[in-house]
C-alpha atoms as a PDB file:
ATOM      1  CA  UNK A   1      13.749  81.791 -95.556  1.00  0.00           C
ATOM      2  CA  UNK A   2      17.618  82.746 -95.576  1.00  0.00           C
ATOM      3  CA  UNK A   3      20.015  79.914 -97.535  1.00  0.00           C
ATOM      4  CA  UNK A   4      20.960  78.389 -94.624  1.00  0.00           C
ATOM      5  CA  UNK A   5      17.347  77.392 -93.161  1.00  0.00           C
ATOM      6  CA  UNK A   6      16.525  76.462 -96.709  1.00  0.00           C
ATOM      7  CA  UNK A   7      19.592  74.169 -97.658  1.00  0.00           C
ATOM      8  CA  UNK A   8      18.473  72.330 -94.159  1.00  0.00           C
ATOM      9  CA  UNK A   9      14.931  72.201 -94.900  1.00  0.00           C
ATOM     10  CA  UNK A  10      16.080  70.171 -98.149  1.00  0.00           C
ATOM     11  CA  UNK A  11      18.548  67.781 -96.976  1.00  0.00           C
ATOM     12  CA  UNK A  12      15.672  66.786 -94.192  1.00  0.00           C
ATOM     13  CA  UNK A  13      12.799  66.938 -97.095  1.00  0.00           C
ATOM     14  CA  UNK A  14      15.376  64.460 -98.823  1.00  0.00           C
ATOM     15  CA  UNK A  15      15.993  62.550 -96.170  1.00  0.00           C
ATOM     16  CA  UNK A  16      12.580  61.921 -95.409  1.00  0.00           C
ATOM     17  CA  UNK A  17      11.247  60.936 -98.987  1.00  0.00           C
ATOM     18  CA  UNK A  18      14.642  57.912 -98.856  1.00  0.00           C
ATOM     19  CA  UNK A  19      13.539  57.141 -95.359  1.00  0.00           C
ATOM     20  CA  UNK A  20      10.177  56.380 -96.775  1.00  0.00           C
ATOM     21  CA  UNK A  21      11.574  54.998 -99.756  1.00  0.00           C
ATOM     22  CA  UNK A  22      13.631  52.506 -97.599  1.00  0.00           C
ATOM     23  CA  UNK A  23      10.508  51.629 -95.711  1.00  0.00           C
ATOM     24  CA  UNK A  24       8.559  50.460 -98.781  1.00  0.00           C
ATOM     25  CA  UNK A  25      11.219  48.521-100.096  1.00  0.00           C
ATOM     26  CA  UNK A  26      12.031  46.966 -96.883  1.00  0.00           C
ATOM     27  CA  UNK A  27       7.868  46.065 -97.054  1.00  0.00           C
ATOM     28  CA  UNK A  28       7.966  45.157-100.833  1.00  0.00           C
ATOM     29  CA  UNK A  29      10.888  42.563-100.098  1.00  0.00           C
ATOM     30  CA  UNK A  30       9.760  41.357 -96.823  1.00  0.00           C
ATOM     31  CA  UNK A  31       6.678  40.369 -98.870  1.00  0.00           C
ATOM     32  CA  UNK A  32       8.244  38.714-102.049  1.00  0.00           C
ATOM     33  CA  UNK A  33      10.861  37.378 -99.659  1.00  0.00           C
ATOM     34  CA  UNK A  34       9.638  34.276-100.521  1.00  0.00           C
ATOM     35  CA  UNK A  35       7.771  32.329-103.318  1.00  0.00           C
ATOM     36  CA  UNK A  36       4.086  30.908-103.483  1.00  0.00           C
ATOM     37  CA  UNK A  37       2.550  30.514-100.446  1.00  0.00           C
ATOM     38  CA  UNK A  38      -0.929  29.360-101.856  1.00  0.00           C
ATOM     39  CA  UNK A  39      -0.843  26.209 -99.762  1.00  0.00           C
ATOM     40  CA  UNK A  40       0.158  27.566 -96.675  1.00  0.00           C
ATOM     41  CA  UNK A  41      -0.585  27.895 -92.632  1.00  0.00           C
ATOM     42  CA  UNK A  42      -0.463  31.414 -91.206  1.00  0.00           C
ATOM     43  CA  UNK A  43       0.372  31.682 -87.112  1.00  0.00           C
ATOM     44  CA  UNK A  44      -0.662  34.260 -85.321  1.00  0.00           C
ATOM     45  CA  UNK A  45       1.876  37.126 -84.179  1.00  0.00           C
ATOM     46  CA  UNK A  46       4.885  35.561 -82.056  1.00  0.00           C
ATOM     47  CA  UNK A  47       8.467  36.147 -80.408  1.00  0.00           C
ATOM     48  CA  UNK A  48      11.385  34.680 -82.431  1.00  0.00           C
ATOM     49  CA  UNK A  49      12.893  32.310 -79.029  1.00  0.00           C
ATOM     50  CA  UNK A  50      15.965  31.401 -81.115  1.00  0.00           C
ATOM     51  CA  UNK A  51      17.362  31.843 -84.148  1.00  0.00           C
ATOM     52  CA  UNK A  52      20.287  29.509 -85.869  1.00  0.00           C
ATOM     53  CA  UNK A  53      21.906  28.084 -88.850  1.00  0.00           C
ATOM     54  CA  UNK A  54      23.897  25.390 -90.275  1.00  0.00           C
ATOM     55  CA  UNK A  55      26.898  27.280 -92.670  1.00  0.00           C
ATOM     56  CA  UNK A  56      28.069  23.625 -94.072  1.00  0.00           C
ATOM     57  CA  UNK A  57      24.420  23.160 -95.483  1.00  0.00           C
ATOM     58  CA  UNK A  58      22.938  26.875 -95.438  1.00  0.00           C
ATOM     59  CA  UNK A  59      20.198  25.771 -93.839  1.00  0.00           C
ATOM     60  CA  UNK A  60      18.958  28.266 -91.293  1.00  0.00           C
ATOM     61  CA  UNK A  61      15.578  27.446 -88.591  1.00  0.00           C
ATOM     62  CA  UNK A  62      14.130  29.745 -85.957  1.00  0.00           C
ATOM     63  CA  UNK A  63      12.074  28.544 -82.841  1.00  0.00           C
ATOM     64  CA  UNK A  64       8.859  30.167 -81.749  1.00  0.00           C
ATOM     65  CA  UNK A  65       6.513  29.865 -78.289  1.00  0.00           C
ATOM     66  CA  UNK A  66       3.778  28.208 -79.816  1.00  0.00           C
ATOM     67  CA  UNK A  67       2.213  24.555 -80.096  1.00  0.00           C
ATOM     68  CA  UNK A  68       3.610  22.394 -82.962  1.00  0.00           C
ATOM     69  CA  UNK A  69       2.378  23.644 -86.243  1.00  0.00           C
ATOM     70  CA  UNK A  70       2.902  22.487 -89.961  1.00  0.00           C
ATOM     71  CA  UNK A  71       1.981  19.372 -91.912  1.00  0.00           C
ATOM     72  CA  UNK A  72       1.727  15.913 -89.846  1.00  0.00           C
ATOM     73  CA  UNK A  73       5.453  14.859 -91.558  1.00  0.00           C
ATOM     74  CA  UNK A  74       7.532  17.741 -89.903  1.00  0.00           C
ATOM     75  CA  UNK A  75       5.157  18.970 -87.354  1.00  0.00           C
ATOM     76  CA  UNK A  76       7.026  21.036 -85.113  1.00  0.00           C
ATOM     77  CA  UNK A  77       7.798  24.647 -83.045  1.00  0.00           C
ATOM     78  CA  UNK A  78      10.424  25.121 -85.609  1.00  0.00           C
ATOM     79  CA  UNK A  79      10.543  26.744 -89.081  1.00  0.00           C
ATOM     80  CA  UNK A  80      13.866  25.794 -91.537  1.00  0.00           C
ATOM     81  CA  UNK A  81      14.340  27.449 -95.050  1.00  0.00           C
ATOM     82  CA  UNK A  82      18.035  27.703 -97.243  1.00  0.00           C
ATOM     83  CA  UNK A  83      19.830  30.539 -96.262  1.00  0.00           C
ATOM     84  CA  UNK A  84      21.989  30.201 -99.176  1.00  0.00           C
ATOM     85  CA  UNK A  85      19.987  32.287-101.370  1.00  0.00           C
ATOM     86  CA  UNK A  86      19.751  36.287-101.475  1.00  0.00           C
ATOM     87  CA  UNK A  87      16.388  35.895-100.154  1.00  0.00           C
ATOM     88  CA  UNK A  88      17.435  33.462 -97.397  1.00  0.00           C
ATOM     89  CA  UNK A  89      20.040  35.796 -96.198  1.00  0.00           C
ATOM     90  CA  UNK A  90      17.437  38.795 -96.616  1.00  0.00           C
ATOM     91  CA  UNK A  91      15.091  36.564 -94.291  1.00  0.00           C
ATOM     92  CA  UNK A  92      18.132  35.595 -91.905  1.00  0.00           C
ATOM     93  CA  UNK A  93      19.097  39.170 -92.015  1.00  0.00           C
ATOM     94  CA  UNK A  94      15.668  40.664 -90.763  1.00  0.00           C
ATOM     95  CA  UNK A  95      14.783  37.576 -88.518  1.00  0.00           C
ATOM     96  CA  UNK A  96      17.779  38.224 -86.564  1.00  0.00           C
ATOM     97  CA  UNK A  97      16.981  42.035 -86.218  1.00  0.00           C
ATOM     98  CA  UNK A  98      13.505  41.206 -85.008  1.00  0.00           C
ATOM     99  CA  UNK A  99      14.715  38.741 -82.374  1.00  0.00           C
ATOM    100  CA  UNK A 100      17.456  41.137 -81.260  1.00  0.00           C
ATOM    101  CA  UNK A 101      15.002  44.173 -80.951  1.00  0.00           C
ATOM    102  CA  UNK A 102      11.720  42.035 -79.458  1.00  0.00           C
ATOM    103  CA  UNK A 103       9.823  42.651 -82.172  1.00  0.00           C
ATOM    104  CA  UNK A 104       6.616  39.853 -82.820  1.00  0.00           C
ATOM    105  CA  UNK A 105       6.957  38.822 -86.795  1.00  0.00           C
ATOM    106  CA  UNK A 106       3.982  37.000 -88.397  1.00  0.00           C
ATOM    107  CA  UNK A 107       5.310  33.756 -90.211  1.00  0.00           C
ATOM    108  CA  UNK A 108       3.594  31.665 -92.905  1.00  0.00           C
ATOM    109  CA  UNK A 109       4.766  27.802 -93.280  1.00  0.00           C
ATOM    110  CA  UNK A 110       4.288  25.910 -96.917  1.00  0.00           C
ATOM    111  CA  UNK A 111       2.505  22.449 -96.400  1.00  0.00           C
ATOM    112  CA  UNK A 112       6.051  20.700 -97.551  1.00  0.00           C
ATOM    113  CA  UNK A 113       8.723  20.535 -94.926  1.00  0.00           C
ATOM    114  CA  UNK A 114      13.019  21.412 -95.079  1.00  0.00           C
ATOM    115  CA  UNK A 115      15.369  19.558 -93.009  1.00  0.00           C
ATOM    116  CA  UNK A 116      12.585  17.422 -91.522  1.00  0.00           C
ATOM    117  CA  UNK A 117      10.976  21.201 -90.204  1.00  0.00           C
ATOM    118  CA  UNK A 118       8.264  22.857 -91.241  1.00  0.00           C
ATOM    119  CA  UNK A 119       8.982  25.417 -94.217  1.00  0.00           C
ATOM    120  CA  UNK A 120       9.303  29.270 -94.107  1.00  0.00           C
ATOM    121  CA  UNK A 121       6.915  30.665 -96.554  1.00  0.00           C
ATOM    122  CA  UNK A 122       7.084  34.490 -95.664  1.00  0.00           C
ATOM    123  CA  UNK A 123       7.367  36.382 -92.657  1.00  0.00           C
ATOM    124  CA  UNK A 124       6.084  40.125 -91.408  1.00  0.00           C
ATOM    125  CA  UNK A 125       8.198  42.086 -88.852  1.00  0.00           C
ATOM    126  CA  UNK A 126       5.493  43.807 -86.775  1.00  0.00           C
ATOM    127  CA  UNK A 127       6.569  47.403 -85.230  1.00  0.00           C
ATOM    128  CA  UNK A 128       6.388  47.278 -81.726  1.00  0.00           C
ATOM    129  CA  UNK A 129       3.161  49.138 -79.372  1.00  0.00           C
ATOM    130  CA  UNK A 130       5.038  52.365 -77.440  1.00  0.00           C
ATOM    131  CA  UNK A 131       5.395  50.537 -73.480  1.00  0.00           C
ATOM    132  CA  UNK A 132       2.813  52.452 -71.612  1.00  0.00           C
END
């Protein structure tokens, strides 16, 4: 291999191994994005419908296509959690991409409820099936 097609065979070798390196920590915090969710209620894979938050209170909800769900005091299509933390804006952050980009995210709800809404637990962004 002459310098040239080896220096280029590196740089994509290294930018493969950070791509993948980026993907597990993009997993790894999507996971620990939030705390315990021991006593919680997983729903099934969904489309974020809207997305919005509240900057005098940092509290952020999303709204989903799906029945109510979440504990009889804040039943509701809608999940809440504080934004103001680094893993509320982490969750804000990739909730937002995954409603931009259509992409179905798997969402877990605590038993307690924030801002009278069921609570964000932790989320999955699902990759998307290639359109046949």
């Amino acid at each position: 291999m002459n310098r040239k097609a080896l220096a280029i065979h590196r740089s994509l070798l290294t930018a493969y191994i950070g791509l993948e390196m980026k993907h597990k920590l993009l997993l790894a915090l999507t996971l620990s994005v939030f705390g315990n969710a021991s006593f919680a209620q997983s729903l099934p894979p969904v489309l974020i419908q809207s997305l919005g938050c509240d900057q005098a209170t940092d509290s952020c909800s999303l709204t989903i296509a799906n029945e109510q769900f979440g504990s009889s005091e804040c039943a509701s299509n809608k999940i809440g959690w504080d934004s103001s933390s680094d893993q509320g804006k982490l969750a804000l952050a990739l909730l937002s991409s995954a409603m931009m980009t259509e992409h179905q995210v798997e969402l877990t709800v605590t038993e307690g409820c924030y801002n009278s809404l069921p609570e964000l637990a932790s989320f999955s962004v699902l990759s998307r099936s290639a359109k046949k």
